[in-house]
C-alpha atoms as a PDB file:
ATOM      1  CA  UNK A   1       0.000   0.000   0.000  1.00  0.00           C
ATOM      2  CA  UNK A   2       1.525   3.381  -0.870  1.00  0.00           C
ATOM      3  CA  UNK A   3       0.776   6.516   1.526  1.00  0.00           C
ATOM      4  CA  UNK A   4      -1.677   7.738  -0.702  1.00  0.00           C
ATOM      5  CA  UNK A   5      -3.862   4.989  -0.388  1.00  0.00           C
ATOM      6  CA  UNK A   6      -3.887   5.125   3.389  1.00  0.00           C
ATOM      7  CA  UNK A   7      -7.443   6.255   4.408  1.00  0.00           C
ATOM      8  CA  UNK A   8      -8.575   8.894   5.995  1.00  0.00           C
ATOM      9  CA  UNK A   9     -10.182   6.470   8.929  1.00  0.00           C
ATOM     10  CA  UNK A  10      -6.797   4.637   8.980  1.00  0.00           C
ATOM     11  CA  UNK A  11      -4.711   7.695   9.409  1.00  0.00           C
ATOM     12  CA  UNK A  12      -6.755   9.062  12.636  1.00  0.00           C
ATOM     13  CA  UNK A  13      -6.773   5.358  13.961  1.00  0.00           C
ATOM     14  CA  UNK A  14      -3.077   5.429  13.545  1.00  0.00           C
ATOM     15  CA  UNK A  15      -2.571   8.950  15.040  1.00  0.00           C
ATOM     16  CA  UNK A  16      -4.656   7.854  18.402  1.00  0.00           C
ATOM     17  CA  UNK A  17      -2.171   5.299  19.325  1.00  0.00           C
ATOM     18  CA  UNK A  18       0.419   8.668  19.323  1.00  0.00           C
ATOM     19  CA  UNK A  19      -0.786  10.336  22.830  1.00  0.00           C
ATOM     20  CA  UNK A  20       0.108   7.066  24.071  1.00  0.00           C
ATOM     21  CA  UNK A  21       2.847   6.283  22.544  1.00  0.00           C
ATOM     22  CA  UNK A  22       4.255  10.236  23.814  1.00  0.00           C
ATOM     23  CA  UNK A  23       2.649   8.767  27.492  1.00  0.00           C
ATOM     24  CA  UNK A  24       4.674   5.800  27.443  1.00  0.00           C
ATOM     25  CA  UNK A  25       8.536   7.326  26.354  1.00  0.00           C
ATOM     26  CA  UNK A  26       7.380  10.503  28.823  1.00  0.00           C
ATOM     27  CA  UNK A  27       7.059   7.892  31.612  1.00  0.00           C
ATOM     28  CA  UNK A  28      10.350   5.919  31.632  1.00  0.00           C
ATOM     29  CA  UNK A  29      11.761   9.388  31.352  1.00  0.00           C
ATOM     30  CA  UNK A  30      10.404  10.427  35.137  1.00  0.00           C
ATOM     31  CA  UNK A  31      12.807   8.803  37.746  1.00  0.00           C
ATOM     32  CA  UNK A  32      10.630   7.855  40.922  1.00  0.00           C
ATOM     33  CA  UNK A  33      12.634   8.404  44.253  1.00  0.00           C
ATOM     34  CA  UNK A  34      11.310   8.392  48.062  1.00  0.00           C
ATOM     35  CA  UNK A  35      10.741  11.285  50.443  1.00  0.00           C
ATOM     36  CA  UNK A  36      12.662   9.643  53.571  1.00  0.00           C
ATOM     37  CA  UNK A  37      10.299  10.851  56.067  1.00  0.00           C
ATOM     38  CA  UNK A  38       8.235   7.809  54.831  1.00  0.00           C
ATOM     39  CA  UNK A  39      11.321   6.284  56.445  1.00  0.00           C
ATOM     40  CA  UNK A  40      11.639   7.893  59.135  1.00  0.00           C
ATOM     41  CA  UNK A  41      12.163   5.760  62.263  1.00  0.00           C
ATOM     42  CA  UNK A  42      14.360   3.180  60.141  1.00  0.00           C
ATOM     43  CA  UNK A  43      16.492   6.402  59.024  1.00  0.00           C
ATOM     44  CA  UNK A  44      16.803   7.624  62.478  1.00  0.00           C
ATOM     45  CA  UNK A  45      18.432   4.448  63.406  1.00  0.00           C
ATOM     46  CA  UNK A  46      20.889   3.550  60.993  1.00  0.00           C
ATOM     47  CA  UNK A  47      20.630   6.551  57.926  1.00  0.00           C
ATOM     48  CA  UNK A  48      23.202   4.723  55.832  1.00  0.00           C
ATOM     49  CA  UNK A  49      21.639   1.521  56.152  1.00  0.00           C
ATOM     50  CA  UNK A  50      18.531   2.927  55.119  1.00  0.00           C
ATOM     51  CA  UNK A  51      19.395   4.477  52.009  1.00  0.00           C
ATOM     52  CA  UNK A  52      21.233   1.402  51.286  1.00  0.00           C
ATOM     53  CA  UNK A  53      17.709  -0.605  51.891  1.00  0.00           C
ATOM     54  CA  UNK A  54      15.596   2.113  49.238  1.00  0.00           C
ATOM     55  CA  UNK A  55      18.217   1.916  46.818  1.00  0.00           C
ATOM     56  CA  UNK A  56      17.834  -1.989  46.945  1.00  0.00           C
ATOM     57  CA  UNK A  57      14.161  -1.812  46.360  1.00  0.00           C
ATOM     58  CA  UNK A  58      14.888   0.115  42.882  1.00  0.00           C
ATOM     59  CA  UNK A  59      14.132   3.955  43.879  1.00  0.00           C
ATOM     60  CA  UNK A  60      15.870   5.622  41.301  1.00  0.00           C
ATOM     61  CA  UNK A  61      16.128   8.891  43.912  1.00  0.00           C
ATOM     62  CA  UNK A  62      15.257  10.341  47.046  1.00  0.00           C
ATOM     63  CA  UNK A  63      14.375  13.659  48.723  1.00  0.00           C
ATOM     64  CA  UNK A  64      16.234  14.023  52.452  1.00  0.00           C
ATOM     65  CA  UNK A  65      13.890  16.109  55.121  1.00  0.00           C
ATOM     66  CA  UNK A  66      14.946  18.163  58.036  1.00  0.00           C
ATOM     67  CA  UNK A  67      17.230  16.352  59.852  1.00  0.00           C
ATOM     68  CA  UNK A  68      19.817  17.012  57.393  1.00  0.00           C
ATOM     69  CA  UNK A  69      19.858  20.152  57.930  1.00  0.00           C
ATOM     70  CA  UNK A  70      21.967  19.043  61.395  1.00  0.00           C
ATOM     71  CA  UNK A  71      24.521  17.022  59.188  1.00  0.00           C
ATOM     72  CA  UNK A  72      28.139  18.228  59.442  1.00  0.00           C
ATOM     73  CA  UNK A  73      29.840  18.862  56.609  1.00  0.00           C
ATOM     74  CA  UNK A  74      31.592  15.244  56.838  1.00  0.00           C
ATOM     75  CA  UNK A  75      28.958  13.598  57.244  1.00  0.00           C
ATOM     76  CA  UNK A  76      26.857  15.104  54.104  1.00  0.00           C
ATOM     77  CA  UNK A  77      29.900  14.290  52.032  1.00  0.00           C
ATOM     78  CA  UNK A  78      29.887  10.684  53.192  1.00  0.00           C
ATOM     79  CA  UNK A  79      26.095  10.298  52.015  1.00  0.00           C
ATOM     80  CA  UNK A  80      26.905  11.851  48.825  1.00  0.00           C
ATOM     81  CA  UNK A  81      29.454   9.037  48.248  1.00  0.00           C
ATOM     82  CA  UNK A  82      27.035   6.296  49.723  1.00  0.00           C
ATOM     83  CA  UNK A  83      24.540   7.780  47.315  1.00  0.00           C
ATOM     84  CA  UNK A  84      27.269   7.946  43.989  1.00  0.00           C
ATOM     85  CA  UNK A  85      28.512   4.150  44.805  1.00  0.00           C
ATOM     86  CA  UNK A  86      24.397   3.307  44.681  1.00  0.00           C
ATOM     87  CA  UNK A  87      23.652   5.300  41.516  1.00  0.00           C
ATOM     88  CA  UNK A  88      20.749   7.092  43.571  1.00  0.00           C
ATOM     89  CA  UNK A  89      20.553  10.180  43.139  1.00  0.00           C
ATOM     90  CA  UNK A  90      19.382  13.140  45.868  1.00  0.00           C
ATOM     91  CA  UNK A  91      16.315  15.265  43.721  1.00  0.00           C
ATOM     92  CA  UNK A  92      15.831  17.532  46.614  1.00  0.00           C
ATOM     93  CA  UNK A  93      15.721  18.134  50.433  1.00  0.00           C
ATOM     94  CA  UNK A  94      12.276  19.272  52.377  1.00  0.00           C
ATOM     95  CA  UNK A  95      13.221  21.821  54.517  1.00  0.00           C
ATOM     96  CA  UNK A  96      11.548  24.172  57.774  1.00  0.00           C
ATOM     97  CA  UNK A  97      10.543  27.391  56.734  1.00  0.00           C
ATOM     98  CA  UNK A  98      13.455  29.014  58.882  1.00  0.00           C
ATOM     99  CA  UNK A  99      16.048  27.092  56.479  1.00  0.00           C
ATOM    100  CA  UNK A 100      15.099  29.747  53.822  1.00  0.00           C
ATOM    101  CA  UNK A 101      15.653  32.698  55.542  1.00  0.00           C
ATOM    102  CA  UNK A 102      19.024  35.103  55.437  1.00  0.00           C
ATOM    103  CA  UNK A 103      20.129  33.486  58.028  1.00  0.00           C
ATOM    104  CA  UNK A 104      20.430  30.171  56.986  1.00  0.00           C
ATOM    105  CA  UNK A 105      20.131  29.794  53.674  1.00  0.00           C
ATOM    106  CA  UNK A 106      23.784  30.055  53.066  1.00  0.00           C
ATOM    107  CA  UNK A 107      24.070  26.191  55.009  1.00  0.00           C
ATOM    108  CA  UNK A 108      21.198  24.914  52.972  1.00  0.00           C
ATOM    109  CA  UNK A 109      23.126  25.777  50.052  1.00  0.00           C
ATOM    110  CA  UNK A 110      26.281  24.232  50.903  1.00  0.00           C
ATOM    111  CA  UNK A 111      24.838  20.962  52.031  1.00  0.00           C
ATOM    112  CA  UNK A 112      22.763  20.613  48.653  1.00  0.00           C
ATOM    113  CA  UNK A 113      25.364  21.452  46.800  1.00  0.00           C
ATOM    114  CA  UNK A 114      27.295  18.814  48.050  1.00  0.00           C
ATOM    115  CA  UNK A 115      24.468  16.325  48.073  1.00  0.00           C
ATOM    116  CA  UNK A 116      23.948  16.991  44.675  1.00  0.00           C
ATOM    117  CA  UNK A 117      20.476  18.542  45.019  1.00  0.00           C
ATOM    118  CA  UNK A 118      18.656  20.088  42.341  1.00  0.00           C
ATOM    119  CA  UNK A 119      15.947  21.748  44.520  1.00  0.00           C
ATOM    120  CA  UNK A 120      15.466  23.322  48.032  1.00  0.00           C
ATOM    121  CA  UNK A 121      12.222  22.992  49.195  1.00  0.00           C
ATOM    122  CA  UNK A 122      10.482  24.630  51.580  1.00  0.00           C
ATOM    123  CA  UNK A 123       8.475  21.882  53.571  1.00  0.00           C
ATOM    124  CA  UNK A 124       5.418  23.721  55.213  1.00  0.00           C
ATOM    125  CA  UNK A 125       4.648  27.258  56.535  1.00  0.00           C
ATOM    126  CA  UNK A 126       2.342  28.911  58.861  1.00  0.00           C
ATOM    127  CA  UNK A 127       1.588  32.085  58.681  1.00  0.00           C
ATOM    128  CA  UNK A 128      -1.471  34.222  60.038  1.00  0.00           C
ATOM    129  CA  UNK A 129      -4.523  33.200  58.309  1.00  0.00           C
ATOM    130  CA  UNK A 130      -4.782  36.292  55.740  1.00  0.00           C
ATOM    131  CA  UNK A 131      -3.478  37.013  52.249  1.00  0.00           C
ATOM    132  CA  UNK A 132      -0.879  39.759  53.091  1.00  0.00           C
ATOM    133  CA  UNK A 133       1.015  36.891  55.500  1.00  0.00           C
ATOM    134  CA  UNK A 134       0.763  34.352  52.253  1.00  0.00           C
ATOM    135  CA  UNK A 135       2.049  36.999  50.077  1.00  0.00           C
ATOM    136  CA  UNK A 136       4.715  37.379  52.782  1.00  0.00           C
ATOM    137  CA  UNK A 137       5.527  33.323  52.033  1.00  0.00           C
ATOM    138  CA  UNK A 138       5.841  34.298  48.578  1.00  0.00           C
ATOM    139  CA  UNK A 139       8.120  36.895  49.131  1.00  0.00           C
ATOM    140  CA  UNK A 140      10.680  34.875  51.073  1.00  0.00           C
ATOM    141  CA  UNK A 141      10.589  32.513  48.636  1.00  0.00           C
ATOM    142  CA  UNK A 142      11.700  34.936  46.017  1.00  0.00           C
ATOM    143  CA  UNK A 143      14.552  36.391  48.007  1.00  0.00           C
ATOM    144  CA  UNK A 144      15.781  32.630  48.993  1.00  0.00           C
ATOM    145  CA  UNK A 145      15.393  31.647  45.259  1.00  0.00           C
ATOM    146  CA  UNK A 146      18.083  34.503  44.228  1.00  0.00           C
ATOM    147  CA  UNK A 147      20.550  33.297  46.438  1.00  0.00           C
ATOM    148  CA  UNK A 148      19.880  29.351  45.601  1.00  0.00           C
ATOM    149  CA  UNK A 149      20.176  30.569  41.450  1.00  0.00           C
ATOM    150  CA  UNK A 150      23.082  31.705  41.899  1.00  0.00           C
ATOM    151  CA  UNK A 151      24.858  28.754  43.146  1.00  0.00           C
ATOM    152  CA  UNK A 152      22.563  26.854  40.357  1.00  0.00           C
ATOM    153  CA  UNK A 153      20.415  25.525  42.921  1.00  0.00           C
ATOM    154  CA  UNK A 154      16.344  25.939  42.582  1.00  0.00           C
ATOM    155  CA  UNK A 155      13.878  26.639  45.140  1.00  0.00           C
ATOM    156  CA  UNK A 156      10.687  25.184  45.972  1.00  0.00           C
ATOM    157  CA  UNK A 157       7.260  25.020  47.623  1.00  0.00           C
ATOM    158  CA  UNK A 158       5.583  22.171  49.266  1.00  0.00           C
ATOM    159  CA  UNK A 159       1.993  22.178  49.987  1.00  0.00           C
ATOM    160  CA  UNK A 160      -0.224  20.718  52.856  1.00  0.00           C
ATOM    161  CA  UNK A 161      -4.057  21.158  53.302  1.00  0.00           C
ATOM    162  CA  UNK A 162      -4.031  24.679  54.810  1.00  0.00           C
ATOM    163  CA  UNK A 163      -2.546  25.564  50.949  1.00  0.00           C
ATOM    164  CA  UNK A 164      -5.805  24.996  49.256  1.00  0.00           C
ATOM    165  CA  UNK A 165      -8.681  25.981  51.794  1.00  0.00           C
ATOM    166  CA  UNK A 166      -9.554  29.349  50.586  1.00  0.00           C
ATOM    167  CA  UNK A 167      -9.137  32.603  52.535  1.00  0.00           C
ATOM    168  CA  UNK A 168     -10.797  35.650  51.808  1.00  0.00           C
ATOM    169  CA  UNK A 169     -12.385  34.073  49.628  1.00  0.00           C
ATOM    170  CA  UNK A 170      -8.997  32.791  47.507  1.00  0.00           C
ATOM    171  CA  UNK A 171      -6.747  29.707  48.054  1.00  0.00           C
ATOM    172  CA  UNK A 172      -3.277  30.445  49.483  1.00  0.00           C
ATOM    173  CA  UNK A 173      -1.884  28.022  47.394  1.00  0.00           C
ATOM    174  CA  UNK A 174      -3.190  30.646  44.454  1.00  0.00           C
ATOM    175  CA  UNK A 175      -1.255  33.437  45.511  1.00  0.00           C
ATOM    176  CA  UNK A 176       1.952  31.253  46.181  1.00  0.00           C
ATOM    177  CA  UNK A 177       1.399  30.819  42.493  1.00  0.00           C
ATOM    178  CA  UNK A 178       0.873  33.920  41.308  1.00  0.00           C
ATOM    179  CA  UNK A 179       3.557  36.047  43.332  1.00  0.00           C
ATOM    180  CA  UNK A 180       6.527  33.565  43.088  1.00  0.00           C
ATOM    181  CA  UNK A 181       9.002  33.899  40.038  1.00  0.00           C
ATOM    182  CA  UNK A 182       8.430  30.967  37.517  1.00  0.00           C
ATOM    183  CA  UNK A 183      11.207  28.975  38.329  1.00  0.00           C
ATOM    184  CA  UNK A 184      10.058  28.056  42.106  1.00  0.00           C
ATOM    185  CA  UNK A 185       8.662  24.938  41.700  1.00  0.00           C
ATOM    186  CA  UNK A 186       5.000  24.428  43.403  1.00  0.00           C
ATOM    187  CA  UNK A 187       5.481  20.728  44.761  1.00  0.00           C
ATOM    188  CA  UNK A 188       2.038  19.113  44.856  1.00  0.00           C
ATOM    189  CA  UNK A 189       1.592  16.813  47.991  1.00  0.00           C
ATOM    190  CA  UNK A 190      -1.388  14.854  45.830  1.00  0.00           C
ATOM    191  CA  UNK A 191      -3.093  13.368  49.219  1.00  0.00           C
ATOM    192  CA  UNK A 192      -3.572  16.650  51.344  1.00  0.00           C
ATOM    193  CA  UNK A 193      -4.541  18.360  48.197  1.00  0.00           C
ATOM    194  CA  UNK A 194      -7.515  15.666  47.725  1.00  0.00           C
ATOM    195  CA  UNK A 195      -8.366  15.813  51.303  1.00  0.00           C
ATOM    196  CA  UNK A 196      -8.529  19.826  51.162  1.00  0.00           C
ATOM    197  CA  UNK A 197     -11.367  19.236  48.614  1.00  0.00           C
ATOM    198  CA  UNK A 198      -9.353  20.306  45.506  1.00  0.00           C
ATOM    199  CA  UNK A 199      -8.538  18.553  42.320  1.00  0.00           C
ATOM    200  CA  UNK A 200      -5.067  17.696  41.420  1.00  0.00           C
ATOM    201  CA  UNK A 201      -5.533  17.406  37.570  1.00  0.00           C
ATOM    202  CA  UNK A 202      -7.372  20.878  37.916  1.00  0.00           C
ATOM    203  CA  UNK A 203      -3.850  22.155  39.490  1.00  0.00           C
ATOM    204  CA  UNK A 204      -1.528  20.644  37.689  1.00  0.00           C
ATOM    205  CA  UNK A 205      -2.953  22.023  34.572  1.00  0.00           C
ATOM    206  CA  UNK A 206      -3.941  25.583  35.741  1.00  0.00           C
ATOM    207  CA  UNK A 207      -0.261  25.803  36.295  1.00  0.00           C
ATOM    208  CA  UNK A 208       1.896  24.265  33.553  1.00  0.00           C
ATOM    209  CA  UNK A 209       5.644  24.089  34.048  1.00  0.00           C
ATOM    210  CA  UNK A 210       5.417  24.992  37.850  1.00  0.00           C
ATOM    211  CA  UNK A 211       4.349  21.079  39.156  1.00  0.00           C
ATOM    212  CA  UNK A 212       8.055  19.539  38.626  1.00  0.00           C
ATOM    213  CA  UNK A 213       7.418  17.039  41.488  1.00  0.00           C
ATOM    214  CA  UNK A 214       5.075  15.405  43.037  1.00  0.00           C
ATOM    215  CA  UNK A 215       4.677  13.354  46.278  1.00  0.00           C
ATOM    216  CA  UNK A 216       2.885  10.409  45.543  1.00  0.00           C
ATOM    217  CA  UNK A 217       0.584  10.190  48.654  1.00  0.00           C
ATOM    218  CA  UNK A 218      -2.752   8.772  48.555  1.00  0.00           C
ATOM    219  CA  UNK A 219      -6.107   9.161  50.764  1.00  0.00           C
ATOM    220  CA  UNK A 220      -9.254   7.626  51.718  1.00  0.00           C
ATOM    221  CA  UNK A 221     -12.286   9.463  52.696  1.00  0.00           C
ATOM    222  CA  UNK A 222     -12.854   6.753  55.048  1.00  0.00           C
ATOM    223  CA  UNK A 223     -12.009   8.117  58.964  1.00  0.00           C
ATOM    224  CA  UNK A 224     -10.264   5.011  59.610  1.00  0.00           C
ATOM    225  CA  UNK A 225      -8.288   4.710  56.186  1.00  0.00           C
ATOM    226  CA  UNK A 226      -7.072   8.651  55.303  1.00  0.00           C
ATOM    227  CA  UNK A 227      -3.514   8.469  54.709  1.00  0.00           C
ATOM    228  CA  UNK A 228      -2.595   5.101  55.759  1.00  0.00           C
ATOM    229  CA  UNK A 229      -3.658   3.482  52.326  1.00  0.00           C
ATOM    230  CA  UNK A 230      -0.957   2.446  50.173  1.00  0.00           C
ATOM    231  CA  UNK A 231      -0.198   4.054  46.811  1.00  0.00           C
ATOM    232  CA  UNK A 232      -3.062   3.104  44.805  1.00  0.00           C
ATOM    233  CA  UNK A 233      -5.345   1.806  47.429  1.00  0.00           C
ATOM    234  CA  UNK A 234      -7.025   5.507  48.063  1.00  0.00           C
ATOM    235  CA  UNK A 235      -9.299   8.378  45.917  1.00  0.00           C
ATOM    236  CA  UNK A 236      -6.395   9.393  44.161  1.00  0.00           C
ATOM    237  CA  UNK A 237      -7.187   9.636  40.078  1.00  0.00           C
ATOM    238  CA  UNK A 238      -2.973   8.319  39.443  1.00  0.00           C
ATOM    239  CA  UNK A 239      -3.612   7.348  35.717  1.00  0.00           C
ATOM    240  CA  UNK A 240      -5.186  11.024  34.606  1.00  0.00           C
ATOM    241  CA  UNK A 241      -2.393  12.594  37.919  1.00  0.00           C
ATOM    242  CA  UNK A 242       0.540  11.287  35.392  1.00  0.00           C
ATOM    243  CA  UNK A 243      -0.642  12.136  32.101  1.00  0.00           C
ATOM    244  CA  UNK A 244      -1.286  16.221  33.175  1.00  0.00           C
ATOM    245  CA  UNK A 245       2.013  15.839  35.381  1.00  0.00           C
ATOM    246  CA  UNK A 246       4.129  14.947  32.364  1.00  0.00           C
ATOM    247  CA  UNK A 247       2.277  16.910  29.809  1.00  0.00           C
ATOM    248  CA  UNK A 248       1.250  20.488  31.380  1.00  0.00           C
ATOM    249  CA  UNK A 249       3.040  20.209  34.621  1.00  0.00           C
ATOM    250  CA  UNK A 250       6.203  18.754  33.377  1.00  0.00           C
ATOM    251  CA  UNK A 251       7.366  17.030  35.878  1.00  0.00           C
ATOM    252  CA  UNK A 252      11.123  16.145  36.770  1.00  0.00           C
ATOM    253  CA  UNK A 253      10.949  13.305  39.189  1.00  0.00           C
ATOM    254  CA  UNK A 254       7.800  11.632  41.200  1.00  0.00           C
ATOM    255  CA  UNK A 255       8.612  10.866  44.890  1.00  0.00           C
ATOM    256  CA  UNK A 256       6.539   8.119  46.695  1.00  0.00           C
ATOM    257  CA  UNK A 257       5.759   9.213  50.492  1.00  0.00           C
ATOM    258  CA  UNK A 258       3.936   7.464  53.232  1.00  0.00           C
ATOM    259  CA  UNK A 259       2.748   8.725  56.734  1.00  0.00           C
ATOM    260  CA  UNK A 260       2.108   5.280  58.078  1.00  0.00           C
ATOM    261  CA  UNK A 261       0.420   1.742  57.317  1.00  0.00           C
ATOM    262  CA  UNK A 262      -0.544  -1.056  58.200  1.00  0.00           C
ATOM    263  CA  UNK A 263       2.895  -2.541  57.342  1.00  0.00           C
ATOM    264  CA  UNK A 264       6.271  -1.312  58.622  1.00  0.00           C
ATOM    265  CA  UNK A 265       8.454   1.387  57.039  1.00  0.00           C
ATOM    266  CA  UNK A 266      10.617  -0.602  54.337  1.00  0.00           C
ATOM    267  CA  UNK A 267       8.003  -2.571  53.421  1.00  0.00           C
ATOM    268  CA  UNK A 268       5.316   0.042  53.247  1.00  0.00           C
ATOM    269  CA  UNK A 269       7.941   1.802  51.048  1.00  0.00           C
ATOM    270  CA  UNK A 270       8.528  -1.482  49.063  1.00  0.00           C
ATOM    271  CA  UNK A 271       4.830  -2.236  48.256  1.00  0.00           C
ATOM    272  CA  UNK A 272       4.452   1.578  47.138  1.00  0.00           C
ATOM    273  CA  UNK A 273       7.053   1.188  44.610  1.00  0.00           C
ATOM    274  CA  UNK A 274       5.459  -2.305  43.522  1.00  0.00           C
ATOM    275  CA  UNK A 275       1.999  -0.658  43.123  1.00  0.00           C
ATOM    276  CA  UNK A 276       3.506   2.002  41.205  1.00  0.00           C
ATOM    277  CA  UNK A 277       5.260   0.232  38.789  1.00  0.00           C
ATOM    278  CA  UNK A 278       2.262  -1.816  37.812  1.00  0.00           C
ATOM    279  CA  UNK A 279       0.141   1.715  37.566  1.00  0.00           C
ATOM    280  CA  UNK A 280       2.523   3.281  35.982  1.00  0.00           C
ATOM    281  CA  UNK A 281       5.243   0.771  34.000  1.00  0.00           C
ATOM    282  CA  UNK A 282       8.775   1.840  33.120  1.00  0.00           C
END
């Protein structure tokens, strides 16, 4: 058959298969790591150990929280290196609001830096429940992200539920978006944006290029479920989450996080990784 004689009917039944096909090569392209507070006990007690265990399990990355921030300088170095000899690679670090500020963000510089780090991300915040304190947020963000850029580090935002409950008739999470420079990244936390009442899909796609991560947390509505489902066993919408991540939102990296199950840390974090892999194939 030459081209010509391909049909009309033929062509557009050929040319559906392409969003898929795009789907598919977008999705080996997305490393999945593991926010290590899913980890948290087991990382408490032996942090080498630990890493070693997630790398094992096939996490391609992970994203360090809080504690890191105590590290000495040896000691960050000697992750690094555990990291390097694993092939795993450190995305980003979740950080207290304070870690941002003049003060300190010279240290969280230096110990991404040598963790490798792409992104600094600030964890939570709490400000008085109005719009001026949120714009405040967005400010700090703005001066931190200067300093990061120019030691070619990013900076990022991590939301909660408090994010997307509106104030004054607007969600903070909407001003974070609209008074931060482009290149912060809004991190959606996919479970406490579901339990705030909000769709992720509509938020990924309302913001396109600012979702470069996501943490991969599911939740019930069910009282005595809520976040201690495993990835896939909640209301989370993963198949349609993916395909506006890696189209609008343009996402970097996924991270898997748990708050708790029914099953103990490693192995909550091993059965995550399982479900995801069958939900989402490499």
């Amino acid at each position: 058959m030459t081209p010509r004689a391909i049909s009309r009917r033929s062509f557009l039944a050929f040319s559906a298969t392409l969003p898929w096909a795009f789907s598919a090569h977008a999705a080996k392209s997305i490393p999945v790591g593991l926010e290590l507070y899913s980890v948290r006990e087991e990382l408490k007690k032996d942090p080498e150990g630990t890493v070693r265990a997630v790398a094992q399990m096939g996490y391609q990355g992970v994203e360090f929280y809080a504690p890191y921030f105590e590290w000495s300088e040896s000691q960050t170095k000697q992750m690094r290196k555990l990291l390097d000899d694993l092939g795993v690679r450190c995305f980003s670090t979740h950080n207290d609001s304070s870690y941002l500020s003049p003060e300190k963000i010279g240290r969280a510089r230096d110990l991404n830096l040598i963790l490798g780090s792409k992104y600094v991300v600030m964890a939570s915040s709490d400000p008085k429940p109005d719009l001026d304190s949120w714009k405040a947020i967005a400010d700090s963000l703005n001066a931190a992200a200067d300093q990061l850029e120019s030691a070619g580090l990013k900076a990022g935002y991590h939301n909660h539920q408090r994010e997307f409950v509106p104030v004054e008739n607007q969600r903070p999470i909407e001003i974070l978006a609209k008074n931060t420079k482009p290149s912060i990244m809004l991190q959606l936390d996919v479970g406490t944006c579901l339990e705030a009442g909000s769709d992720p899909v509509a938020w990924i796609r309302a913001n396109p290029g600012r979702i470069r991560s996501l943490h991969l947390k599911d939740w019930s509505p069910e009282p005595e479920k809520g976040y201690r489902v495993l990835f896939g066993e909640g209301a989370a919408d993963w198949k349609n989450i993916f395909e506006a991540a890696e189209s609008a939102g343009r996402s970097e990296y996924y991270l898997i996080e748990q708050e708790g199950s029914r099953f103990p840390e490693l192995e909550t974090a091993r059965r995550c990784l399982q479900s995801f892999r069958l939900t989402h194939p490499a």
